[in-house]
C-alpha atoms as a PDB file:
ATOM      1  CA  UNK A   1     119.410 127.558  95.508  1.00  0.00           C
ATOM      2  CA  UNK A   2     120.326 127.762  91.766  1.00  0.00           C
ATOM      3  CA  UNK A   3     123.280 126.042  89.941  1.00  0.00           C
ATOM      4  CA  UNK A   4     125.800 128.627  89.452  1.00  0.00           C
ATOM      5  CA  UNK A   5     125.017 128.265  85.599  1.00  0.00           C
ATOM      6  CA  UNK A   6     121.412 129.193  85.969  1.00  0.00           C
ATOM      7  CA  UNK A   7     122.161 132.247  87.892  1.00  0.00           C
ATOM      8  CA  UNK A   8     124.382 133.432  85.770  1.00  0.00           C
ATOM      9  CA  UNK A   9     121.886 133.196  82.628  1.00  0.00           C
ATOM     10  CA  UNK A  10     118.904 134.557  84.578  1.00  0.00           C
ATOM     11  CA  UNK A  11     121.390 137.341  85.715  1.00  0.00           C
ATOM     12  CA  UNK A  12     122.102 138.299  81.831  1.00  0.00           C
ATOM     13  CA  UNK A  13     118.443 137.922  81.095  1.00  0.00           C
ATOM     14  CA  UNK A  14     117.906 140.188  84.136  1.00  0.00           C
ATOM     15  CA  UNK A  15     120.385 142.843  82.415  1.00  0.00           C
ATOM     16  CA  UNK A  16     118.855 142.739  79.223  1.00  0.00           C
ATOM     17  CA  UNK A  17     115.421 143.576  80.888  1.00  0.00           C
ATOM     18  CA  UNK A  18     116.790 146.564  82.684  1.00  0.00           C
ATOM     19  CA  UNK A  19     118.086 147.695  79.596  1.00  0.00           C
ATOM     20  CA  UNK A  20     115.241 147.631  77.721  1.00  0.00           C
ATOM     21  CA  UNK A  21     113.101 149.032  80.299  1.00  0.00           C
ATOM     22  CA  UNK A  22     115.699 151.878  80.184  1.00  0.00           C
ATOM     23  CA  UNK A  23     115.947 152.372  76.599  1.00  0.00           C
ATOM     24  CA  UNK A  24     111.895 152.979  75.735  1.00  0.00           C
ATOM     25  CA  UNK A  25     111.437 155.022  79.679  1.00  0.00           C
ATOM     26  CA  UNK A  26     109.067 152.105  81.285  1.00  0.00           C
ATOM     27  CA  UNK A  27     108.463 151.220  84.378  1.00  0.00           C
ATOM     28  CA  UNK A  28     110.301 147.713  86.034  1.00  0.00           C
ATOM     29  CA  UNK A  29     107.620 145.518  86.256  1.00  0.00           C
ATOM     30  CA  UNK A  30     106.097 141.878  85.540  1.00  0.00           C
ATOM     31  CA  UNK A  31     104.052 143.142  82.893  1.00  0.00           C
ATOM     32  CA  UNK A  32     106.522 144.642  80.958  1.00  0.00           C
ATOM     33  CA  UNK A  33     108.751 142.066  81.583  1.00  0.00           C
ATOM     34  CA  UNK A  34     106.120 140.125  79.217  1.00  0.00           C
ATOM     35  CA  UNK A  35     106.394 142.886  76.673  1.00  0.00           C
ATOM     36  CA  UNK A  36     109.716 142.483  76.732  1.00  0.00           C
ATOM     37  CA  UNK A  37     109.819 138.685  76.193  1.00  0.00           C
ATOM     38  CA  UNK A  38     107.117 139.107  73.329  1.00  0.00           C
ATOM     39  CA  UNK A  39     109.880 141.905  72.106  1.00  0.00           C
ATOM     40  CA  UNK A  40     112.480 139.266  71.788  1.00  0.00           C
ATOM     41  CA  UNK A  41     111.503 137.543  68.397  1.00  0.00           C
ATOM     42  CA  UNK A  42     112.942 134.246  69.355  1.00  0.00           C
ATOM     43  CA  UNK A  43     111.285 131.178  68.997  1.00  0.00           C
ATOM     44  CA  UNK A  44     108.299 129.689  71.220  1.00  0.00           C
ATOM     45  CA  UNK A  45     110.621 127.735  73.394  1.00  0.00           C
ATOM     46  CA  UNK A  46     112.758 130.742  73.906  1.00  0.00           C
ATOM     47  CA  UNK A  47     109.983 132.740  75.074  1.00  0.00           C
ATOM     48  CA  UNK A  48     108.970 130.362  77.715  1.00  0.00           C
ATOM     49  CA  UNK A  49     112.877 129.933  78.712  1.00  0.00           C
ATOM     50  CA  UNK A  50     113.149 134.082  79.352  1.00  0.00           C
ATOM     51  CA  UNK A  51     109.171 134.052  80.975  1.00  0.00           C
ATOM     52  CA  UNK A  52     109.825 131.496  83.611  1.00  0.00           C
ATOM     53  CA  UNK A  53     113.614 133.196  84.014  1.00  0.00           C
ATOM     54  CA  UNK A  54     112.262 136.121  84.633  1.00  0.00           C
ATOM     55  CA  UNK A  55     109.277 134.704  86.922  1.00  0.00           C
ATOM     56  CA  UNK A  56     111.521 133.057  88.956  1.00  0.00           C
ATOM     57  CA  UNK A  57     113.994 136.264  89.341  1.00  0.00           C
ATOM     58  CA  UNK A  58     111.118 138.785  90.398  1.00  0.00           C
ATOM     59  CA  UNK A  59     109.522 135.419  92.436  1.00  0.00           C
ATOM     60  CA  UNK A  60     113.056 135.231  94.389  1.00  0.00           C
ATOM     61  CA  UNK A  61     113.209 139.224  94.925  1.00  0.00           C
ATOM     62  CA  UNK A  62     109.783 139.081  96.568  1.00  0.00           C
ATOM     63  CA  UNK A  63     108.200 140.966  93.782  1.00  0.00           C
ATOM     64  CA  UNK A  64     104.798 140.029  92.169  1.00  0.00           C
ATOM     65  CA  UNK A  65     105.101 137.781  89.069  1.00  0.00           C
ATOM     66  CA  UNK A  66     101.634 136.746  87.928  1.00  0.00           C
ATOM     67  CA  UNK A  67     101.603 138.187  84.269  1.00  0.00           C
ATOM     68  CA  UNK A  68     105.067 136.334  83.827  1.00  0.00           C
ATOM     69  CA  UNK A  69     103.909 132.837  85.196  1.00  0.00           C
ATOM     70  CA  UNK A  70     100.738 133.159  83.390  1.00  0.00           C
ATOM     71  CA  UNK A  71     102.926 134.050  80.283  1.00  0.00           C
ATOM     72  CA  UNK A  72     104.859 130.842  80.652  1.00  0.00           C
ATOM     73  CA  UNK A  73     101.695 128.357  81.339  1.00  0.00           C
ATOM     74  CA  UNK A  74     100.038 129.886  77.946  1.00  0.00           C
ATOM     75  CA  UNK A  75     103.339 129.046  76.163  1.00  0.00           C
ATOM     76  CA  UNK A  76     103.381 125.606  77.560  1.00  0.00           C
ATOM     77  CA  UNK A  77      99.787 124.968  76.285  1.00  0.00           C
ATOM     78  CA  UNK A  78     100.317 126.162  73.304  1.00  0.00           C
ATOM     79  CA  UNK A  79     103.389 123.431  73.029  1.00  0.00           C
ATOM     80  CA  UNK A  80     106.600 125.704  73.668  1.00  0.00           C
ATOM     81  CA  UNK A  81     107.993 123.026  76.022  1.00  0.00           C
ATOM     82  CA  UNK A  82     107.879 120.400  73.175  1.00  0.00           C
ATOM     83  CA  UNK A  83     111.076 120.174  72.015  1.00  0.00           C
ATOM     84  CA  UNK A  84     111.620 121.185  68.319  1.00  0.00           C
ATOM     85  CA  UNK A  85     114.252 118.928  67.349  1.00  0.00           C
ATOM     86  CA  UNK A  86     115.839 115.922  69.580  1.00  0.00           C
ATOM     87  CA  UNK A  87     119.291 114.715  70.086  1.00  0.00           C
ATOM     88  CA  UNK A  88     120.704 111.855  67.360  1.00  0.00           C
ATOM     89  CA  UNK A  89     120.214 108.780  69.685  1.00  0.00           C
ATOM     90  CA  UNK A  90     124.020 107.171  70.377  1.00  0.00           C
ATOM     91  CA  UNK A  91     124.450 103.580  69.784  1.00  0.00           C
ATOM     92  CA  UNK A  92     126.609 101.626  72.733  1.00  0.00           C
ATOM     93  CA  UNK A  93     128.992 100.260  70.536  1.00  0.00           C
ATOM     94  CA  UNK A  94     129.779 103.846  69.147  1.00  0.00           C
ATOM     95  CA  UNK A  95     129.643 105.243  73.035  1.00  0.00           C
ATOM     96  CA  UNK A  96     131.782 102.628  73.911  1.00  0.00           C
ATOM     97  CA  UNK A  97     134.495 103.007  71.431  1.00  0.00           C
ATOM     98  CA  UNK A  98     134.947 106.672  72.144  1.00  0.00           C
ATOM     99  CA  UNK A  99     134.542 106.604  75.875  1.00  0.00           C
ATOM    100  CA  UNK A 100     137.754 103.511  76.461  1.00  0.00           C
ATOM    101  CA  UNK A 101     139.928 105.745  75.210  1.00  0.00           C
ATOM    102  CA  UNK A 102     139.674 108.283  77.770  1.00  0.00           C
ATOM    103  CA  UNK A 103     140.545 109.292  81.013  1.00  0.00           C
ATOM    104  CA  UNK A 104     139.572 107.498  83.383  1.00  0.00           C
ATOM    105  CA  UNK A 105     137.008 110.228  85.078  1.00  0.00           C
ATOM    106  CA  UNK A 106     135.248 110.158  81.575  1.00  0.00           C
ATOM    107  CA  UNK A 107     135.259 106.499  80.878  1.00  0.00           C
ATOM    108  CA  UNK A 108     133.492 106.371  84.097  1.00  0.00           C
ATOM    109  CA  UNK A 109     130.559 109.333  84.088  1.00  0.00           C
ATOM    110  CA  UNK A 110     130.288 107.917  80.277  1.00  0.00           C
ATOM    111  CA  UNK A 111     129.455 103.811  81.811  1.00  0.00           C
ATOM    112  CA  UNK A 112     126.969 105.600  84.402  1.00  0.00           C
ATOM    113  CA  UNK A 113     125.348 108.094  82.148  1.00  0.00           C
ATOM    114  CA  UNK A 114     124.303 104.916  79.889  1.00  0.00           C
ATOM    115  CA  UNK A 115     123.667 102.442  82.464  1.00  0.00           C
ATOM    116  CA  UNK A 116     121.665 105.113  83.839  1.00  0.00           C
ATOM    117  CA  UNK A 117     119.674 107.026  81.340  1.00  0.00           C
ATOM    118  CA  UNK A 118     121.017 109.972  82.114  1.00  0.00           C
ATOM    119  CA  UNK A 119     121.700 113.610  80.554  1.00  0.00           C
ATOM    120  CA  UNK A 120     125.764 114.515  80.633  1.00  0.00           C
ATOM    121  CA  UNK A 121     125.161 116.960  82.887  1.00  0.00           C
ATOM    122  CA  UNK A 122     123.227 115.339  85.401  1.00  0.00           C
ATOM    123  CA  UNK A 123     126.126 112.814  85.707  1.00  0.00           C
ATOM    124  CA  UNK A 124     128.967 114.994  85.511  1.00  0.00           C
ATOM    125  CA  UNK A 125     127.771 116.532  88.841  1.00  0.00           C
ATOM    126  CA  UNK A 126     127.543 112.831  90.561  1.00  0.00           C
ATOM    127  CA  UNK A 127     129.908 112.750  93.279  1.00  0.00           C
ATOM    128  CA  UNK A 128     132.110 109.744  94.770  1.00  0.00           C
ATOM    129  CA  UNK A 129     129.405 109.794  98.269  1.00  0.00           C
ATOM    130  CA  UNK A 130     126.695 109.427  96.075  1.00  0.00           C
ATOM    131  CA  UNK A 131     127.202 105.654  94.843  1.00  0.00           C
ATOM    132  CA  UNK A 132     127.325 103.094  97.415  1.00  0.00           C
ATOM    133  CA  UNK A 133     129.505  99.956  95.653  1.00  0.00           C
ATOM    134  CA  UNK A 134     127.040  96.832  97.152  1.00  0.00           C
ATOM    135  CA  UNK A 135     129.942  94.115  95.187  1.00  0.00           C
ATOM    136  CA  UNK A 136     131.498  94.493  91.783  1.00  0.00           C
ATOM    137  CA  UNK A 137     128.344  93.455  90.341  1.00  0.00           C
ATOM    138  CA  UNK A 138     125.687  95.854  92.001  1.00  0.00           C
ATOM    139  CA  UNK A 139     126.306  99.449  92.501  1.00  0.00           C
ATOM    140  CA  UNK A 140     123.869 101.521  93.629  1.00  0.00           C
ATOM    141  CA  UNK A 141     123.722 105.503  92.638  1.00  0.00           C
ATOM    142  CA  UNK A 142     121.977 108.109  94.967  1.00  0.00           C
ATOM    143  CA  UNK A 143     120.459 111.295  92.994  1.00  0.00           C
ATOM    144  CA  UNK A 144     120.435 113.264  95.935  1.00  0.00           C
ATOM    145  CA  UNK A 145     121.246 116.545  94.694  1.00  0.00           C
ATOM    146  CA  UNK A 146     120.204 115.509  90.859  1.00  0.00           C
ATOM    147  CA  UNK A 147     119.202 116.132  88.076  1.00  0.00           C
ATOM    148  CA  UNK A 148     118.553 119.783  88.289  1.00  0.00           C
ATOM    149  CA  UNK A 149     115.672 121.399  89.170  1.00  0.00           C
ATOM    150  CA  UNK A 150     114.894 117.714  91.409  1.00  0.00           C
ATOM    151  CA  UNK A 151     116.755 119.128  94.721  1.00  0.00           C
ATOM    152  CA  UNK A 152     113.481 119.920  96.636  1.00  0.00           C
ATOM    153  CA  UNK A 153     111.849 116.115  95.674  1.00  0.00           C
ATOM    154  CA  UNK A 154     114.641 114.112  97.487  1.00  0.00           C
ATOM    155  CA  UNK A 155     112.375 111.139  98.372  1.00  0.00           C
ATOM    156  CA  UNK A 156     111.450 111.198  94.659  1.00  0.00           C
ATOM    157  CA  UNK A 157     111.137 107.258  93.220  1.00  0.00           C
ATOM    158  CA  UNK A 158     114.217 107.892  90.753  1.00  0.00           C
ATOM    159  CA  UNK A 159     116.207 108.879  93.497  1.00  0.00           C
ATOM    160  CA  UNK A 160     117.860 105.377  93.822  1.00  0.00           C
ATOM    161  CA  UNK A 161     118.915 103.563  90.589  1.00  0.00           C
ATOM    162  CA  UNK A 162     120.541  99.989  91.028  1.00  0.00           C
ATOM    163  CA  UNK A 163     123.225  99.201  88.008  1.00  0.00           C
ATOM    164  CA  UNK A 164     123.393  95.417  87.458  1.00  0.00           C
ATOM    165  CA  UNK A 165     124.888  93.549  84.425  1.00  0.00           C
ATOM    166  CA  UNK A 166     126.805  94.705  81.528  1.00  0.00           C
ATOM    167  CA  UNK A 167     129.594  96.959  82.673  1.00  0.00           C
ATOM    168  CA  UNK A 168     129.129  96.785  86.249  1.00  0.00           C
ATOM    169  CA  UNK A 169     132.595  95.477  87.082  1.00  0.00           C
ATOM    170  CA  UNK A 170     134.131  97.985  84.627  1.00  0.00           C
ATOM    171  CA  UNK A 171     132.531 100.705  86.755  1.00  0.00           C
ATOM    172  CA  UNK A 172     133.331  99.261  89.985  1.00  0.00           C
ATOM    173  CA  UNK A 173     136.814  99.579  89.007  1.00  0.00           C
ATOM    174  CA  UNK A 174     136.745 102.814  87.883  1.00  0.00           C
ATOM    175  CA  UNK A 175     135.221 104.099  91.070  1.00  0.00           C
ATOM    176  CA  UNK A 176     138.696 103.568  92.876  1.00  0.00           C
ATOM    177  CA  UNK A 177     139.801 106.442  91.282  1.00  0.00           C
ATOM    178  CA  UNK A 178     137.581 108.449  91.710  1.00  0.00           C
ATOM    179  CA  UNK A 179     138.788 111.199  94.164  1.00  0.00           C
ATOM    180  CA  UNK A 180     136.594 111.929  97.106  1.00  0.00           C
ATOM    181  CA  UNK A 181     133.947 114.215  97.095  1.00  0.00           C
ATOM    182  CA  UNK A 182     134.946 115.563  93.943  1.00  0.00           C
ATOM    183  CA  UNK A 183     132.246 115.522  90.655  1.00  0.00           C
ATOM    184  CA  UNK A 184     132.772 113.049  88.131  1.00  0.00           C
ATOM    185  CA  UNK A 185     133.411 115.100  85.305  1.00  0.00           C
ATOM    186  CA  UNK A 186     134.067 118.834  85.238  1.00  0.00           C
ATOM    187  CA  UNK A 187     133.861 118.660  81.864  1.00  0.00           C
ATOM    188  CA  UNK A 188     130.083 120.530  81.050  1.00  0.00           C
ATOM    189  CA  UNK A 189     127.661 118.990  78.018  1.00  0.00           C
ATOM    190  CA  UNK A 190     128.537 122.476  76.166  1.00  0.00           C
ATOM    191  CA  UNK A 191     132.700 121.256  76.047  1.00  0.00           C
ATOM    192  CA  UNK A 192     131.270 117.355  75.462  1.00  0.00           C
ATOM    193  CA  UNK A 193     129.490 118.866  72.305  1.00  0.00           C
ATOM    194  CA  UNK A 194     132.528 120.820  70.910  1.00  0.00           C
ATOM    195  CA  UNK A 195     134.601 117.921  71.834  1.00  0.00           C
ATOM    196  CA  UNK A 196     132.506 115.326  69.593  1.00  0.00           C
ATOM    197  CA  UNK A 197     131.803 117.699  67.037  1.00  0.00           C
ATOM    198  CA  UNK A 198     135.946 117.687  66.363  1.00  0.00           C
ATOM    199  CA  UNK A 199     135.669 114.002  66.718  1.00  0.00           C
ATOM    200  CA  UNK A 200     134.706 111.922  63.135  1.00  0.00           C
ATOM    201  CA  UNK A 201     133.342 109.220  65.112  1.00  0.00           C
ATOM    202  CA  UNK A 202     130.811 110.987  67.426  1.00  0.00           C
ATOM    203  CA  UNK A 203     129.793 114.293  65.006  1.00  0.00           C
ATOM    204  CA  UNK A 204     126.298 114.879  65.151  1.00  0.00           C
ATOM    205  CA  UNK A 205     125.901 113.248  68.441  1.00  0.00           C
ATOM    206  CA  UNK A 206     125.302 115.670  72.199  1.00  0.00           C
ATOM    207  CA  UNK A 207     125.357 114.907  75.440  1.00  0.00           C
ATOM    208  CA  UNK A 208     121.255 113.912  75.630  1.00  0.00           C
ATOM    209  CA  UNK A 209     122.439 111.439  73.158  1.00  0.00           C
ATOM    210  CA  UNK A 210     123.304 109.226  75.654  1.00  0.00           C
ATOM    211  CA  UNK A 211     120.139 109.534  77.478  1.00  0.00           C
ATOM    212  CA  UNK A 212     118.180 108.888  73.615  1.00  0.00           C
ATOM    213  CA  UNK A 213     121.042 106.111  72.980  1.00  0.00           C
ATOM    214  CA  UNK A 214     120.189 104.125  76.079  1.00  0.00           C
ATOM    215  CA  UNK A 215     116.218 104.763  76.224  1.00  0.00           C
ATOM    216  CA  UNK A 216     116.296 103.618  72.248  1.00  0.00           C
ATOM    217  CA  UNK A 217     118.459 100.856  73.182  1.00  0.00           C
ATOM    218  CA  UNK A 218     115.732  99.460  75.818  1.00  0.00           C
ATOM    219  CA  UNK A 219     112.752 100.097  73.779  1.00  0.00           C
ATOM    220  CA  UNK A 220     114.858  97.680  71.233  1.00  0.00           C
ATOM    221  CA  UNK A 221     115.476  95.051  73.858  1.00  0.00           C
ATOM    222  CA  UNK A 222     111.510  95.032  74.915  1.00  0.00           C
ATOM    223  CA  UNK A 223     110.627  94.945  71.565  1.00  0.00           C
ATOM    224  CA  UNK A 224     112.776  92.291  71.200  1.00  0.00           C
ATOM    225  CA  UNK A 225     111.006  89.785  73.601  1.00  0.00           C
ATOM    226  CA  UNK A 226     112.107  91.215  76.997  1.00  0.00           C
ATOM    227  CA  UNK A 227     109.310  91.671  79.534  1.00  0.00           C
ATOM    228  CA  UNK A 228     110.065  94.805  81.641  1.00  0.00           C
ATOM    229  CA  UNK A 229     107.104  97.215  82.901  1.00  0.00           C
ATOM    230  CA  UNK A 230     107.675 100.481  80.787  1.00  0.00           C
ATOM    231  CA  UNK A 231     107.163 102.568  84.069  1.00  0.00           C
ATOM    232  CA  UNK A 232     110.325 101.126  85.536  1.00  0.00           C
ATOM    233  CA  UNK A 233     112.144 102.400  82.309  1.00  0.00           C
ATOM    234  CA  UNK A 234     110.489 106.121  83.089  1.00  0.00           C
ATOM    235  CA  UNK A 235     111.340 105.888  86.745  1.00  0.00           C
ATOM    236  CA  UNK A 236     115.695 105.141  85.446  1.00  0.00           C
ATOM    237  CA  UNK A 237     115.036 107.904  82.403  1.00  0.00           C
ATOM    238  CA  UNK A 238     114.187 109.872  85.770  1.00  0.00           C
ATOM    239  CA  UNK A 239     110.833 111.185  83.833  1.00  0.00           C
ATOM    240  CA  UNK A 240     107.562 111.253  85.145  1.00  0.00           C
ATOM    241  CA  UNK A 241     105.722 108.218  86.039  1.00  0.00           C
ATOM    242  CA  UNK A 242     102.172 106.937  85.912  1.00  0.00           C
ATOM    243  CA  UNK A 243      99.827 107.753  88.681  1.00  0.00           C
ATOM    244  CA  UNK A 244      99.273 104.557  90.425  1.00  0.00           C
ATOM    245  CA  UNK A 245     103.028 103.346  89.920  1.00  0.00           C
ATOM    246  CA  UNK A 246     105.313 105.022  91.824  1.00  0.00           C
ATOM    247  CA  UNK A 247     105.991 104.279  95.441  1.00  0.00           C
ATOM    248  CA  UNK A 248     104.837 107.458  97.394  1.00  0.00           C
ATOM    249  CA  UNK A 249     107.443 110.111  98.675  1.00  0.00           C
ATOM    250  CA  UNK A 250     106.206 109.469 102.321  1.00  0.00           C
ATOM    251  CA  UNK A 251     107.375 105.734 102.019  1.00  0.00           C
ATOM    252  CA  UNK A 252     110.775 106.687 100.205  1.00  0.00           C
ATOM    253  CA  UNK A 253     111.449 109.060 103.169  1.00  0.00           C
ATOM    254  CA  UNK A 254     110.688 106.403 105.969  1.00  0.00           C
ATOM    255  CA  UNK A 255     112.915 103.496 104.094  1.00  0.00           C
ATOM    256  CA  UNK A 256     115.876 103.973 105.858  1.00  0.00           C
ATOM    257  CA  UNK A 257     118.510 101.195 103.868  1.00  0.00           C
ATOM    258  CA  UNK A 258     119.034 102.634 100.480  1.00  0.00           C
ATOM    259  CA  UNK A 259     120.090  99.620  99.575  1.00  0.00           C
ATOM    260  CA  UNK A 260     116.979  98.152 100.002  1.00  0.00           C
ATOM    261  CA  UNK A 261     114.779 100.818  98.621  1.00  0.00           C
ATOM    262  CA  UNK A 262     116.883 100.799  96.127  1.00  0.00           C
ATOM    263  CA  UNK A 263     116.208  97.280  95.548  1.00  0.00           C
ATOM    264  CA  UNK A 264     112.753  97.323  96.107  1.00  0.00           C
ATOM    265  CA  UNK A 265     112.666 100.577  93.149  1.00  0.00           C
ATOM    266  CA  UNK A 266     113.845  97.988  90.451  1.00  0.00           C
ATOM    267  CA  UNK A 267     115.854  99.979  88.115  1.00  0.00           C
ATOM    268  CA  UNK A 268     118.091  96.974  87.890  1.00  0.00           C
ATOM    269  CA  UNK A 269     115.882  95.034  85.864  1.00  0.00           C
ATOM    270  CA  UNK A 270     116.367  97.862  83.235  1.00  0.00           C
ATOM    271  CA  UNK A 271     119.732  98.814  83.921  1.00  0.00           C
ATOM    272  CA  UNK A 272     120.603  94.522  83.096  1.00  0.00           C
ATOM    273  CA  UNK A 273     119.667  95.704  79.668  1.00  0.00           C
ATOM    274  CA  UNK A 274     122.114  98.495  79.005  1.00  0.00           C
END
């Protein structure tokens, strides 16, 4: 199924198509869907966001999408999924500073979205049953149902990430407030932006700053002298590993202690850096 905010902008996109279709008398199909994505006049990256939209809405009504996906893998070879600009990378100090002086539901998605390399949104949406408090020192976090677009990969290697070191304890504690079952946040990365852009301290920063902030902030440490494999910092970054060093999805499945696999996964030799 799709997050409620994807259907709702594939809906729109959906509208627009009809509309257009209307307005010049042509037929509802995947080729002109391409015409009308070509019509657009956005940029590269916006044409492959409306082509694999609109894939994936005539996919899900059963209807044939070929022109559309084949739209959307030219784009990607011709480097529409490269992102034109990136995110101003957050420093923890800065991070920090904001985030103690906030409720406590915020302190807390802030501490895990660092500790875990994560987007805003992909933590907001982390709920209380999906960390698993080992001691006040060693938390472990289950992405079960994240990061978006992950749900049909459960037994994915980033699934478990173990937070050790800096900050634990602090989000140990705030974990007891957390109310059950409920997400972390409801605030969305579109609110986080508005709210730092009124903020002096944290203009020009977004909520993948985090996510840039803490992979920066690792790179630093390595360069520094510490010895951690890089593919261990892809696998918490929850990006796409190596072939050859990721355990497979067969042996994530059968591992029954999550504990243990999540052990075994070694996040927490990067997350003792953060």
């Amino acid at each position: 199924m799709w997050a409620s905010t994807t259907v709702k902008d594939r809906r729109n996109i959906w509208r627009r198509l009809v509309a257009w279709t209307s307005q010049w008398g042509l037929p509802l199909n995947a080729d002109t869907a391409c015409l009308f994505v070509a019509a657009t006049g956005v940029r590269p990256s916006g044409l492959l966001t409306y082509s694999k939209a609109l894939s994936a809405s005539f996919g899900a009504m059963g209807l044939p999408n070929q022109p559309l996906r084949t739209m959307s893998t030219a784009l990607r070879g011709a480097g529409a999924s490269v992102p034109e600009s990136q995110a101003l990378p957050v420093d923890k100090e800065r991070l920090l500073g904001w985030a103690f002086l906030q409720a406590p539901a915020i302190q807390l998605a802030v501490l895990v979205a660092w500790k875990s390399a994560s987007r805003w949104a992909e933590v907001a949406a982390l709920s209380s049953d999906q960390f698993i408090l080992v001691t006040p020192r060693e938390v472990v976090v289950d992405w079960f149902q994240t990061p978006k677009g992950r749900r049909r990969n459960p037994f994915r290697a980033s699934r478990y990430v173990v937070i050790l070191g800096p900050l634990t304890d602090k989000i140990s504690t705030l974990y007891g407030s957390l109310a059950p079952f409920c997400p972390l946040s409801n605030l969305t990365t579109t609110a986080l932006d508005s709210l730092w852009a009124k903020t002096p301290e944290m203009a020009g920063y977004t909520g993948h700053s985090i996510k840039r902030g803490a992979t920066t902030h690792v790179l630093e440490r390595v360069v520094e002298g510490e010895r951690v494999p890089m593919y261990l910092l892809d696998r918490l970054a929850k990006h796409e590993e190596k072939s050859g060093t990721a355990l497979s999805e067969v042996t994530i499945r059968y591992g029954g202690n999550p504990i243990a696999m999540a052990r075994a996964l070694e996040t927490g030799r990067v997350t003792m850096l953060l």
